[in-house]
PDB file of N, CA and C in Angstrom:
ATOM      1  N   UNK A   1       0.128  14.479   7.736  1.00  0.00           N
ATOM      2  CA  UNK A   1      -0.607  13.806   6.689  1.00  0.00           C
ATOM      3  C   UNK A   1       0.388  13.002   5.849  1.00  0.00           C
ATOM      4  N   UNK A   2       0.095  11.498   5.818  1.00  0.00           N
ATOM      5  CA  UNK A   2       1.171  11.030   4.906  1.00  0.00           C
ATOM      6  C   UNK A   2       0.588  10.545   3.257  1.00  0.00           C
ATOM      7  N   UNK A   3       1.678  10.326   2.448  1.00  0.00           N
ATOM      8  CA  UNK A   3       1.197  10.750   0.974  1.00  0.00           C
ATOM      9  C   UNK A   3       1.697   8.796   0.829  1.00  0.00           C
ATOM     10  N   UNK A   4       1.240   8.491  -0.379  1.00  0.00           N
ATOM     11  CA  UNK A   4       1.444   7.293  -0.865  1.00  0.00           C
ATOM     12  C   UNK A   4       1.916   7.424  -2.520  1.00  0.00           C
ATOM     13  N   UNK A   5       2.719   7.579  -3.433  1.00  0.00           N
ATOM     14  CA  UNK A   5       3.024   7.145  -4.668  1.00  0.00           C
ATOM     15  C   UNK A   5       2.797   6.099  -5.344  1.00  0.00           C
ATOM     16  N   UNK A   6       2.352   5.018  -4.863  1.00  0.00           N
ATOM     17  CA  UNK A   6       2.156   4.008  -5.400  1.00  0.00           C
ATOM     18  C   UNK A   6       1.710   3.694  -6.917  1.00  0.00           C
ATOM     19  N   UNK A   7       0.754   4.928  -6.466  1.00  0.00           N
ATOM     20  CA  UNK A   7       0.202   5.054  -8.472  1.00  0.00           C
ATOM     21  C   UNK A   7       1.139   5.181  -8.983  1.00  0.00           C
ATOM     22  N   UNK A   8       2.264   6.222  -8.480  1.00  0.00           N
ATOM     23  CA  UNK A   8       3.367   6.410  -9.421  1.00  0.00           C
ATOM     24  C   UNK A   8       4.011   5.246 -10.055  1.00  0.00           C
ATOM     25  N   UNK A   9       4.655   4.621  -9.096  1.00  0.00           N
ATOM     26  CA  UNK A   9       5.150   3.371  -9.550  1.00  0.00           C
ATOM     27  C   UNK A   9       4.433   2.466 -10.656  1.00  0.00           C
ATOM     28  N   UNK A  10       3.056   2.511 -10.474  1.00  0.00           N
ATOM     29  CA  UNK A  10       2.188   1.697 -11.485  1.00  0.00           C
ATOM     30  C   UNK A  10       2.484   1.908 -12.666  1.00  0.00           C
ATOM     31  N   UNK A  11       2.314   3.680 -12.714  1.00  0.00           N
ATOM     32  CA  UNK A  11       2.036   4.238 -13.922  1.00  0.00           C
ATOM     33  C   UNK A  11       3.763   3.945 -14.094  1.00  0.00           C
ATOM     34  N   UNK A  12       4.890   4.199 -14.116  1.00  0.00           N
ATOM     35  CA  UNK A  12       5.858   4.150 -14.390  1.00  0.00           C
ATOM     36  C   UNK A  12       6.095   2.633 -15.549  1.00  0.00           C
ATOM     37  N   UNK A  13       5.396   1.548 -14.588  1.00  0.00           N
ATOM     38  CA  UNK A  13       5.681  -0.097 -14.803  1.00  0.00           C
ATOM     39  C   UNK A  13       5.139   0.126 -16.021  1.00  0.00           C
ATOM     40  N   UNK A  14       3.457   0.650 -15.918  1.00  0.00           N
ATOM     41  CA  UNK A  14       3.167   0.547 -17.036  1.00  0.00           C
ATOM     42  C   UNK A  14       3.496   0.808 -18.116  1.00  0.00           C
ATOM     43  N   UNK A  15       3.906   1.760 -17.873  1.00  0.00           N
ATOM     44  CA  UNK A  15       4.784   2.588 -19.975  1.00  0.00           C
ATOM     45  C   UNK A  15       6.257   2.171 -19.480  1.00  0.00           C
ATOM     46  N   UNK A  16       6.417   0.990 -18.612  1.00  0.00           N
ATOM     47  CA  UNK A  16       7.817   0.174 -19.114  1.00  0.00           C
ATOM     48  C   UNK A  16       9.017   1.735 -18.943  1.00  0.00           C
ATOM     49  N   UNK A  17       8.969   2.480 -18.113  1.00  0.00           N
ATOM     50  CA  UNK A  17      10.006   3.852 -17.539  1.00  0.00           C
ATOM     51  C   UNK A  17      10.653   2.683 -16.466  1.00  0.00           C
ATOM     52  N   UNK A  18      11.660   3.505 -16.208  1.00  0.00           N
ATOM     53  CA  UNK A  18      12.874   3.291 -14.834  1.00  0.00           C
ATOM     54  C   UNK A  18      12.419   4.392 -14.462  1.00  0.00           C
ATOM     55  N   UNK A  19      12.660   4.241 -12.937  1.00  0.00           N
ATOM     56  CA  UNK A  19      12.941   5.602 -12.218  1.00  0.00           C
ATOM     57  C   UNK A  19      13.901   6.687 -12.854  1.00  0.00           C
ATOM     58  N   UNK A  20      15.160   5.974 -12.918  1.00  0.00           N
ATOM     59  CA  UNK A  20      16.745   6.481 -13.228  1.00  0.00           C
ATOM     60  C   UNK A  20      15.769   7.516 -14.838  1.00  0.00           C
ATOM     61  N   UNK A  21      14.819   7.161 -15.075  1.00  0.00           N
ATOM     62  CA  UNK A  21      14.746   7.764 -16.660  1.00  0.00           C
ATOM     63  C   UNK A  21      13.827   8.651 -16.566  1.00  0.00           C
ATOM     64  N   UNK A  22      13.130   8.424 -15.334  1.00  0.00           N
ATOM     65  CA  UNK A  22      12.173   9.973 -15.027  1.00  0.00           C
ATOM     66  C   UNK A  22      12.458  10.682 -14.213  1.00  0.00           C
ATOM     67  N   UNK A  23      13.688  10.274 -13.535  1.00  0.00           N
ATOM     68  CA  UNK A  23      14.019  11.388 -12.843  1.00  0.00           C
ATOM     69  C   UNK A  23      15.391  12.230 -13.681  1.00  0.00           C
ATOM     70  N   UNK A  24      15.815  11.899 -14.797  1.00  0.00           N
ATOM     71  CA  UNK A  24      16.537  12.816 -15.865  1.00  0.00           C
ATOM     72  C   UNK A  24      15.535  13.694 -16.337  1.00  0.00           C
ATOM     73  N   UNK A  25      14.336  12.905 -16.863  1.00  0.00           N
ATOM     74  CA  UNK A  25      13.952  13.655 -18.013  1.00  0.00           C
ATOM     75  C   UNK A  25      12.875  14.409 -17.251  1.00  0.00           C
ATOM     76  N   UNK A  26      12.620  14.694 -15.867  1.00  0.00           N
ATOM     77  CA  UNK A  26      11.600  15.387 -15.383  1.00  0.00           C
ATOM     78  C   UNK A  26      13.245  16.741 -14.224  1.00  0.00           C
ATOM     79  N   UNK A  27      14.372  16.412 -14.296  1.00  0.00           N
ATOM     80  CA  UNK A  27      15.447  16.745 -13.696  1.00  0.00           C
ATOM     81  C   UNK A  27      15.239  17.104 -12.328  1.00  0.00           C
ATOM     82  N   UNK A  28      15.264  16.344 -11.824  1.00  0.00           N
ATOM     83  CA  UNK A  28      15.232  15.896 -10.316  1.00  0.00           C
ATOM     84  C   UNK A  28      16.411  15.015  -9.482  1.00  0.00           C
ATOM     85  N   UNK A  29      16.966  15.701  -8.449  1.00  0.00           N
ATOM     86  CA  UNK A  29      17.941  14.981  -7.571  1.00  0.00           C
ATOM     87  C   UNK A  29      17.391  14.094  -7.108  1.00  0.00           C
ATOM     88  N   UNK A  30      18.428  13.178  -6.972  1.00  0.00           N
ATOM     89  CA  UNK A  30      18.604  11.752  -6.517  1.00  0.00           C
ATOM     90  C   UNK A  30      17.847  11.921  -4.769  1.00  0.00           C
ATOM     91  N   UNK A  31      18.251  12.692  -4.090  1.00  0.00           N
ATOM     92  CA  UNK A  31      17.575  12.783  -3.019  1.00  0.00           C
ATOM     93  C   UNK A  31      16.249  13.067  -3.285  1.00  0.00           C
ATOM     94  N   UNK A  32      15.516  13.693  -3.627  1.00  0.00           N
ATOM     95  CA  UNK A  32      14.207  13.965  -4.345  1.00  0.00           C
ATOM     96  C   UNK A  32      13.328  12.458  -4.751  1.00  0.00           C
ATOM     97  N   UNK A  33      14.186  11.805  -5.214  1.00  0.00           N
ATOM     98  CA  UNK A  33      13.584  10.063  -5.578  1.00  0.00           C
ATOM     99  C   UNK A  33      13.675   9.671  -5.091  1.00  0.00           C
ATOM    100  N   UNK A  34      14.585   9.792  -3.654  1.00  0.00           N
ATOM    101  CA  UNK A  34      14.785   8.577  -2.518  1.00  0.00           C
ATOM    102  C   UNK A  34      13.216   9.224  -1.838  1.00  0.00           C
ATOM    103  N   UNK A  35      12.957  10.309  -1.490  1.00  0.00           N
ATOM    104  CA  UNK A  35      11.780  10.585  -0.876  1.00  0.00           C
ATOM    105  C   UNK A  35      10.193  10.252  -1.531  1.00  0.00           C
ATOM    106  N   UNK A  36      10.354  10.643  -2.870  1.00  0.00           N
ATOM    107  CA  UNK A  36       9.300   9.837  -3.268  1.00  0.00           C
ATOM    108  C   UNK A  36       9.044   8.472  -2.887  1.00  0.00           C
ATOM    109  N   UNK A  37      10.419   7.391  -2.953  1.00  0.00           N
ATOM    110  CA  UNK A  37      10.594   6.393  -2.386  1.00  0.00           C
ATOM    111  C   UNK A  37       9.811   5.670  -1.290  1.00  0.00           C
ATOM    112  N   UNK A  38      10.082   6.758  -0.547  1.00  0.00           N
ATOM    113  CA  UNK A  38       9.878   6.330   0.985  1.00  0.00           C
ATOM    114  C   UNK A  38       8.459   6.831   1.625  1.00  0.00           C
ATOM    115  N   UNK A  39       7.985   7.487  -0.037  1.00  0.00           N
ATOM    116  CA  UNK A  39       6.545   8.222   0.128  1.00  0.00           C
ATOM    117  C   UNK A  39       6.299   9.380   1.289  1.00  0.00           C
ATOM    118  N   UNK A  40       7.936  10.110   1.523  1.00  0.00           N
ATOM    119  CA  UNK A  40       7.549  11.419   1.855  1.00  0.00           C
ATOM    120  C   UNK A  40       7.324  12.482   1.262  1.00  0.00           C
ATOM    121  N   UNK A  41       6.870  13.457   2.060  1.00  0.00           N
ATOM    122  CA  UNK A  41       7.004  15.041   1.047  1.00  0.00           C
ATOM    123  C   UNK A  41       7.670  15.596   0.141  1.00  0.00           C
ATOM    124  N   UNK A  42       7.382  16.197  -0.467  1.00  0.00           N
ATOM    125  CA  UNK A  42       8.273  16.340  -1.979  1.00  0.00           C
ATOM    126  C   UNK A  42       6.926  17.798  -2.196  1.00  0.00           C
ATOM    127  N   UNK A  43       8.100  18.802  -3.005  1.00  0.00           N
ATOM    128  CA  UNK A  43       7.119  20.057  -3.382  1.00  0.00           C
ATOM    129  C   UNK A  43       6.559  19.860  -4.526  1.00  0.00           C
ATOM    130  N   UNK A  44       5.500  20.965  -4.306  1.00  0.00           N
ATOM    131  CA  UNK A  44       4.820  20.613  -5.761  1.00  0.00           C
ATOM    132  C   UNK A  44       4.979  20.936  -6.747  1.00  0.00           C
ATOM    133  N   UNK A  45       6.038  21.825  -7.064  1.00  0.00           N
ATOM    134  CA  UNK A  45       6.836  21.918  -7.946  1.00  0.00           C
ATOM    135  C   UNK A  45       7.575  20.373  -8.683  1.00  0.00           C
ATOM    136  N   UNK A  46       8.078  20.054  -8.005  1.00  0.00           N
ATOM    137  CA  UNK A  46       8.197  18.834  -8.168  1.00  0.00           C
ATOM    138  C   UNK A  46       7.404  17.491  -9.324  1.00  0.00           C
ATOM    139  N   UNK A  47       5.852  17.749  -7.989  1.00  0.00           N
ATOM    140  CA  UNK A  47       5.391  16.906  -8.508  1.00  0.00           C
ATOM    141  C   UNK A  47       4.610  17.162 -10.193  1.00  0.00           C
ATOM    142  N   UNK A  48       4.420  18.631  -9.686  1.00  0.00           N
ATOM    143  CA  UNK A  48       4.054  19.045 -11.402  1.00  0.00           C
ATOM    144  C   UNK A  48       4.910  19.017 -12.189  1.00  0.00           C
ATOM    145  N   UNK A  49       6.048  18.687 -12.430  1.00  0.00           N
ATOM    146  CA  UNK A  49       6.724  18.479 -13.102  1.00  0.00           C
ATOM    147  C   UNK A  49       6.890  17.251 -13.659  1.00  0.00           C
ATOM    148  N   UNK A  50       6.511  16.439 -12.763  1.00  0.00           N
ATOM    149  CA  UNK A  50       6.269  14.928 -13.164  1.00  0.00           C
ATOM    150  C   UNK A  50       5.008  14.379 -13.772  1.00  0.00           C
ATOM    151  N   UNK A  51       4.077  15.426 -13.163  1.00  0.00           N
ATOM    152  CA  UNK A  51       2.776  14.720 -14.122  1.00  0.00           C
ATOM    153  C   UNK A  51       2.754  15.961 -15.508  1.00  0.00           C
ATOM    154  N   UNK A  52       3.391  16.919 -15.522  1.00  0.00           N
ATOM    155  CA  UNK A  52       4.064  17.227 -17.221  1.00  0.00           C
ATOM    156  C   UNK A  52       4.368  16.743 -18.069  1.00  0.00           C
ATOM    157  N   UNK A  53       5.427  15.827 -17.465  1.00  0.00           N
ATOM    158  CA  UNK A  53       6.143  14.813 -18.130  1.00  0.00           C
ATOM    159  C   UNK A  53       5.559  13.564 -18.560  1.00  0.00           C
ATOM    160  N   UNK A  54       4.589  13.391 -17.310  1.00  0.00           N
ATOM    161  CA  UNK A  54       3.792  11.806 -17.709  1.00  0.00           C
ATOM    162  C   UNK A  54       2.502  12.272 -18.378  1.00  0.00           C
ATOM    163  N   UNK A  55       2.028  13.312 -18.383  1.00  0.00           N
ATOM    164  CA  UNK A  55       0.795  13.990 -19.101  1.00  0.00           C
ATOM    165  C   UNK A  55      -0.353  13.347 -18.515  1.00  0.00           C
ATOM    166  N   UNK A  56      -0.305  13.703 -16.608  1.00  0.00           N
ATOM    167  CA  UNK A  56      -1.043  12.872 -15.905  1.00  0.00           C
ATOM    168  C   UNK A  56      -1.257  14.635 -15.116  1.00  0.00           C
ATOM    169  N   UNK A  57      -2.680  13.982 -13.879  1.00  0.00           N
ATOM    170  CA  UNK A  57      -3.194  14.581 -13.459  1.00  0.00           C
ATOM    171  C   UNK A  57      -2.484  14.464 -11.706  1.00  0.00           C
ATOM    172  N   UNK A  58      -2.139  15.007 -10.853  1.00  0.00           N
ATOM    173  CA  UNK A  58      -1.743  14.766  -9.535  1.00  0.00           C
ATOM    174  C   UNK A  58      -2.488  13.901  -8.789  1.00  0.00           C
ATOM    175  N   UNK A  59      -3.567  13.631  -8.931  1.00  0.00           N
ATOM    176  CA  UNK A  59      -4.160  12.460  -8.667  1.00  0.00           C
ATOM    177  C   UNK A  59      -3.763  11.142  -9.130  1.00  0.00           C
ATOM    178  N   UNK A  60      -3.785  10.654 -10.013  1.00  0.00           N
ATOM    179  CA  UNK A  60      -2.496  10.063 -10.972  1.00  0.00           C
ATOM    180  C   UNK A  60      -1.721   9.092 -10.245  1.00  0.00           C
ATOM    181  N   UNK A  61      -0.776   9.971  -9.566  1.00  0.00           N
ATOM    182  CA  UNK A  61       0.576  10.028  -9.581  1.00  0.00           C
ATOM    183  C   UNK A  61       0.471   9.734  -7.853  1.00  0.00           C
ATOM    184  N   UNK A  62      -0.495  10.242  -6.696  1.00  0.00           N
ATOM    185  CA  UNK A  62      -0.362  10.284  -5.450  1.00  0.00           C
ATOM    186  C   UNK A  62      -2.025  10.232  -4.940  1.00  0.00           C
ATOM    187  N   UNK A  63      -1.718   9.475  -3.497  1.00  0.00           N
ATOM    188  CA  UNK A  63      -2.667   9.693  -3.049  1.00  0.00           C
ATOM    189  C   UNK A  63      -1.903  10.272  -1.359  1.00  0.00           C
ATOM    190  N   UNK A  64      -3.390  11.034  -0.493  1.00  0.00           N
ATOM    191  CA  UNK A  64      -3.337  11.055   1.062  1.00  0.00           C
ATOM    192  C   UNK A  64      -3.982  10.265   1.129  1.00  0.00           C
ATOM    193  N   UNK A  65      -2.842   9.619   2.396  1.00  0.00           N
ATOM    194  CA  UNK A  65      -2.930   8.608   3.291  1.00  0.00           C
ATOM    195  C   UNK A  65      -3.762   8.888   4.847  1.00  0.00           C
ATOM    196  N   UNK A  66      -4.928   8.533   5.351  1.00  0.00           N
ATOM    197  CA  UNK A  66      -5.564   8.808   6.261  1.00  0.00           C
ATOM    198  C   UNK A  66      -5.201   7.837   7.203  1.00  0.00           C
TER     199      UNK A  66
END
C-alpha cells in the first residue's frame, strides 16, 4: 500500500514552516524526512508526533494511495 504526504507539504507551505523546522521541533532524523520525502513508510509514532505538533488530524497530513 503506498502513502502520499502531499497534504503535508501543503500544510507546511501554508503556515510558511521549512521542513529543516519541523523536523527539529517534532525531533525526527534526517533519514525519517528523506522518507516522508519519497512518500514511504514512516511509523506512527512518528506521524503522531507531527500532527501534535501541527495540531492536525492524520488525515491532514497523509493519504493511501490505491
Amino acid at each position: 500500500m503506498k502513502v502520499s504526504y502531499n497534504k503535508l507539504w501543503k500544510l507546511l507551505i501554508d503556515r510558511k514552516m521549512s521542513t529543516a523546522a519541523l523536523r527539529k521541533q517534532v525531533g525526527i532524523a534526517p533519514n525519517t524526512l528523506t522518507k516522508l520525502r519519497h512518500d514511504e513508510a514512516v511509523t506512527l509514532d512518528v506521524l503522531g508526533r507531527i500532527c501534535e505538533e501541527l495540531g492536525v488530524n492524520i488525515g491532514d497530513i497523509m493519504d493511501f494511495v490505491y
